[in-house]
Protein backbone atom coordinates (compact mmCIF):
# COMPACT_ATOMS: atom_id res chain seq x y z
CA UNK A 1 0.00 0.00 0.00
CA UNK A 2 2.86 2.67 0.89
CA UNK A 3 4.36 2.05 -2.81
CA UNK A 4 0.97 3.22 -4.47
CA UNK A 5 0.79 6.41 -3.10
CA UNK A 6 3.76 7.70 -4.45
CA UNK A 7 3.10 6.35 -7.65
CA UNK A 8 -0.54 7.58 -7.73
CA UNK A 9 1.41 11.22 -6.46
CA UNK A 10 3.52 11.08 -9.46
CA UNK A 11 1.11 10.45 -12.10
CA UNK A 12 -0.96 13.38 -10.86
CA UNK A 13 1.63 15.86 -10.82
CA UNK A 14 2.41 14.52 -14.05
CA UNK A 15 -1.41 15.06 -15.35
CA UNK A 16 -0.87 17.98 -14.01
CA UNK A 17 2.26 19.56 -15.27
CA UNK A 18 0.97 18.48 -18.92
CA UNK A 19 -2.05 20.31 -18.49
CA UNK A 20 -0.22 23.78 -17.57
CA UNK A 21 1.86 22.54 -20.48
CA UNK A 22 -1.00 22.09 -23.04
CA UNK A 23 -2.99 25.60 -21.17
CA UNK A 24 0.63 27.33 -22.07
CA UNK A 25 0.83 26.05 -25.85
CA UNK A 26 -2.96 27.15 -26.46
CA UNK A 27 -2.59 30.66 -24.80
CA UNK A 28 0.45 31.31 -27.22
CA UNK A 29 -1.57 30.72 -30.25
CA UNK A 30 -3.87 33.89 -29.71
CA UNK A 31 -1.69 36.23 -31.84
CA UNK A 32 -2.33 34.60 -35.17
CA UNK A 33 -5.69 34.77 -35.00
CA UNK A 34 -6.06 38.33 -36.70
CA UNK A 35 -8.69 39.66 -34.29
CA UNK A 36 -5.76 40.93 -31.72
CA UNK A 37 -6.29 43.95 -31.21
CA UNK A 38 -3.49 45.78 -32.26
CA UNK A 39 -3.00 47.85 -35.35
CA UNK A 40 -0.18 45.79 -36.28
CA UNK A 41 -1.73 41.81 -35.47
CA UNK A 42 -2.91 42.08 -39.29
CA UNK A 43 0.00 42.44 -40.64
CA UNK A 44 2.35 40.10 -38.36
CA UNK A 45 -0.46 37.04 -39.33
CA UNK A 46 0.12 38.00 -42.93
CA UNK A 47 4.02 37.53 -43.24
CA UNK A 48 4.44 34.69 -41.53
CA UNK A 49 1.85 32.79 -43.57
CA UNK A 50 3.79 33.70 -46.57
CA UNK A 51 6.33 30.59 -47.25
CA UNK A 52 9.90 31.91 -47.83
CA UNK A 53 12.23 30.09 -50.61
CA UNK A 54 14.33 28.47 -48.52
CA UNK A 55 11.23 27.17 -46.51
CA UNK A 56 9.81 25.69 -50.05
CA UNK A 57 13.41 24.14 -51.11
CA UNK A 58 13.54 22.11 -48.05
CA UNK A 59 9.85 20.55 -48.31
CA UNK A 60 10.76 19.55 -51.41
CA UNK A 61 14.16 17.92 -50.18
CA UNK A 62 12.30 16.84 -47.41
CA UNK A 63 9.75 15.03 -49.78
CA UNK A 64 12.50 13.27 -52.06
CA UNK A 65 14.04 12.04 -49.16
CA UNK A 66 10.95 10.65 -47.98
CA UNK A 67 10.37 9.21 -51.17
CA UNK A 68 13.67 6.98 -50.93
CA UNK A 69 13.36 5.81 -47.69
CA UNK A 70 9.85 4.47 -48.55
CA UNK A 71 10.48 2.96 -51.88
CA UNK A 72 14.05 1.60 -50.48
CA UNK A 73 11.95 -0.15 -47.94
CA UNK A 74 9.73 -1.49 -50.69
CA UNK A 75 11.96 -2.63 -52.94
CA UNK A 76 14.00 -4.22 -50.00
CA UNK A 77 11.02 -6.61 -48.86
CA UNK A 78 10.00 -7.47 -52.04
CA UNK A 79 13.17 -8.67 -53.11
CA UNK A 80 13.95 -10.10 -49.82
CA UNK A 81 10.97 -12.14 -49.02
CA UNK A 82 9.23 -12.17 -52.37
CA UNK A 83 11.49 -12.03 -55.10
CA UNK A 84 14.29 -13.93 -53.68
CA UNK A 85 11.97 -17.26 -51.67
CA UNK A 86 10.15 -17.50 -55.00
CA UNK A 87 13.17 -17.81 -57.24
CA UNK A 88 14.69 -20.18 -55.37
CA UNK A 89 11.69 -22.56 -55.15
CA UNK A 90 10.43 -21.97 -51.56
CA UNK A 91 6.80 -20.93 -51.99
CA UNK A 92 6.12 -24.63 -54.27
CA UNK A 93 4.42 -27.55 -52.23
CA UNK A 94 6.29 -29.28 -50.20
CA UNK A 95 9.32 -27.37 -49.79
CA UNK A 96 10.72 -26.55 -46.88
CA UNK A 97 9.78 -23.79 -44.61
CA UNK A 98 7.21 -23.04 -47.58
CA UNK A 99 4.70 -22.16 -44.82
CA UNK A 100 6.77 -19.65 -42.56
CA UNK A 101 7.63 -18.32 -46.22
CA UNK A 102 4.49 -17.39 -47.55
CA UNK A 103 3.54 -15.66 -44.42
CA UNK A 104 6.46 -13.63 -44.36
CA UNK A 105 5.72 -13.10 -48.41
CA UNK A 106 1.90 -11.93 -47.50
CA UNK A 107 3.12 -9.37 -44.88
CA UNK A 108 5.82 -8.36 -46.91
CA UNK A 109 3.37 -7.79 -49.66
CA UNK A 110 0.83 -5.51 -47.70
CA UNK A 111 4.16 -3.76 -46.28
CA UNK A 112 5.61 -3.23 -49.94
CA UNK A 113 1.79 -1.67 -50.99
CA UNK A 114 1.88 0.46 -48.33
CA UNK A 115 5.26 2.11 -48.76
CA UNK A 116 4.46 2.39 -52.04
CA UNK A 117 1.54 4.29 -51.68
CA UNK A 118 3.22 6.81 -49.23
CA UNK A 119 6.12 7.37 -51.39
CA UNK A 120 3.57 8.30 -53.85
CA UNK A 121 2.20 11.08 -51.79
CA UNK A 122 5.82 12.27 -50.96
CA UNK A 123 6.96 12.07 -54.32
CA UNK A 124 3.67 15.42 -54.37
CA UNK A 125 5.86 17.50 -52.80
CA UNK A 126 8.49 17.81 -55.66
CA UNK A 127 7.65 19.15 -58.88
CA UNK A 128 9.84 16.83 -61.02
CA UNK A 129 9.62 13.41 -58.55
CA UNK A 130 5.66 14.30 -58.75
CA UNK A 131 5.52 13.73 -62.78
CA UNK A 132 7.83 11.17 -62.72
CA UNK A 133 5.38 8.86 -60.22
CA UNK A 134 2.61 9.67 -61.65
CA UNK A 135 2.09 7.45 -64.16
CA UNK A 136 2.73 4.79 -61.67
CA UNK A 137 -0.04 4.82 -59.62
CA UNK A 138 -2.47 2.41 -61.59
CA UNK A 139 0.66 0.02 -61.21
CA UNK A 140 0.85 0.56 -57.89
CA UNK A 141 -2.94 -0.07 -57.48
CA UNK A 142 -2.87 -3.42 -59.05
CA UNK A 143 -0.49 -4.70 -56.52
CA UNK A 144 -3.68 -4.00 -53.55
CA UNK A 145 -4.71 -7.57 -53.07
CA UNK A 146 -1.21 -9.23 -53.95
CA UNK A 147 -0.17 -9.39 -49.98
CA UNK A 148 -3.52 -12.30 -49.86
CA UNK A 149 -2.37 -14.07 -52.64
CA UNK A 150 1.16 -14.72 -51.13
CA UNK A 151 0.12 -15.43 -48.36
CA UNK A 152 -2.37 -18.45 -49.61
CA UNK A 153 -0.31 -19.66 -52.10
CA UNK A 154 -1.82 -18.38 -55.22
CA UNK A 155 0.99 -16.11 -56.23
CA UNK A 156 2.13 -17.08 -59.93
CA UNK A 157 5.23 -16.09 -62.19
CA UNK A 158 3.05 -13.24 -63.35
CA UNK A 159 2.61 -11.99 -60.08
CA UNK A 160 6.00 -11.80 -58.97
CA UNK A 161 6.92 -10.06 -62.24
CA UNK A 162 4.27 -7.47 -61.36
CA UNK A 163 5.85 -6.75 -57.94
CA UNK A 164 9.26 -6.68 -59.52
CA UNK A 165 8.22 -4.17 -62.36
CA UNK A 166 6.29 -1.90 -60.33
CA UNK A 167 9.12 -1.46 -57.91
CA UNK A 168 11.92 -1.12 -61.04
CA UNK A 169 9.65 1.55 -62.62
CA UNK A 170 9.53 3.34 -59.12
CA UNK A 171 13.26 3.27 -58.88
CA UNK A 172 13.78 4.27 -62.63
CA UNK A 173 11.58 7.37 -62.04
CA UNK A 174 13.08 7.96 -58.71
CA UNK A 175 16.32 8.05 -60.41
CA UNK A 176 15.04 10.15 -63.51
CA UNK A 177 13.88 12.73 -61.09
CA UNK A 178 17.34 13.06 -58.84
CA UNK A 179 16.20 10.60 -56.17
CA UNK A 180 18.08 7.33 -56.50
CA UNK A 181 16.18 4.70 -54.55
CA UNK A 182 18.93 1.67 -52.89
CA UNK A 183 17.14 -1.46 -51.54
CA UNK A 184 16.56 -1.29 -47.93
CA UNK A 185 15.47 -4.53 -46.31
CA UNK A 186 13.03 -4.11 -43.33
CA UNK A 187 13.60 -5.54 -40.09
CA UNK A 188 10.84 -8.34 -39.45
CA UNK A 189 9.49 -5.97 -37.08
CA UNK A 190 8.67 -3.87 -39.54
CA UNK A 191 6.77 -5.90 -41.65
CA UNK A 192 4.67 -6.57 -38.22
CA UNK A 193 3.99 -3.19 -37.14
C-alpha cells in the first residue's frame, strides 16, 4: 500500500504539469488569430503565412528524401521475401519452410503496398519526382490484393513479375527525377507493425 501512493502522487503531478503545459501552448496561439487587437496583429499574421524560398526548397528535399526511404523499404522486402523465396523454389508444395515463407511473403506484400503508396504522396511534394510517379499509380494499385495471394499460395510467375516491375519503374523514375532509390530490407518488425 505505501508504494501506491507515491506512484498515484507522481502520475498526478504529471497530469498535471501536462495540463499547464497544453494551457501554455494554447494561450500562445492567440496572436495569429487576426482579431488581436493591435494595429499591427494584421500584418504580423500575414508575413508569416507567406512561405519563404528556402522554406519551399527544403519541403521539397524533405519530400525526395521521404520518397527513398519508402520505396528503399519497398523494394527491400520485395526482393527479400518475395522475389528472392520465390526464385529459389520456396513458396512450391512441399518445400521446406514453404509455410513460414508465404507468411512472411503476404506481410511483406501488404508492407511493400503500403510504402508504395506513401512514397507516392511524398513524391507530391516535388515538382519533377511528382511527374515522374505519376504514371505509376495504376501500377501501384494493381499490386492492392497481392499481400492475400502470397500469403495463400496463389501467387504465380506473373505476379512476382508485377511486384518486380512496379518497384523497377519506381526506382527508374526515382532516379530520372534526382532521387536514387537503394534497396533497404526491413527488419521483421517492420513488416509486423
Amino acid at each position: 500500500m505505501t508504494r501506491s501512493v507515491p506512484l498515484r502522487r507522481l502520475l498526478v503531478a504529471l497530469l498535471l504539469s501536462c495540463t499547464v503545459l497544453v494551457s501554455a501552448t494554447a494561450c500562445g496561439d492567440s496572436g495569429d488569430s487576426g482579431d488581436s487587437g493591435s494595429a499591427t496583429g494584421t500584418g504580423v499574421s500575414a508575413s508569416s503565412s507567406v512561405a519563404s524560398p528556402s522554406a519551399s526548397t527544403e519541403k521539397q528535399r524533405l519530400a525526395k528524401t521521404r520518397f527513398v526511404a519508402n520505396a528503399g523499404l519497398a523494394a527491400g522486402a520485395t526482393y527479400q521475401w518475395i522475389v528472392k523465396p520465390y526464385r529459389a523454389g520456396t513458396f512450391k508444395k512441399g518445400a521446406e519452410g514453404r509455410t513460414f515463407a508465404l507468411v512472411k511473403a503476404g506481410l511483406a506484400g501488404g508492407f511493400a503496398y503500403n510504402r508504395l503508396k506513401a512514397a507516392t504522396e511524398n513524391a507530391k511534394g516535388d515538382p519533377l519526382l511528382s511527374k515522374a510517379v505519376a504514371p505509376l499509380t495504376a501500377g501501384i494499385e494493381s499490386l492492392k490484393g497481392m499481400a492475400t495471394k502470397l500469403r495463400n499460395g496463389q501467387a504465380g510467375e506473373g505476379d512476382i513479375g508485377a511486384f518486380e516491375s512496379v518497384i523497377d519503374s519506381i526506382k527508374n523514375a526515382g532516379k530520372s527525377a534526382g532521387a536514387e532509390v537503394q534497396d533497404k530490407v526491413p527488419s521483421t518488425s517492420q513488416l509486423t507493425g
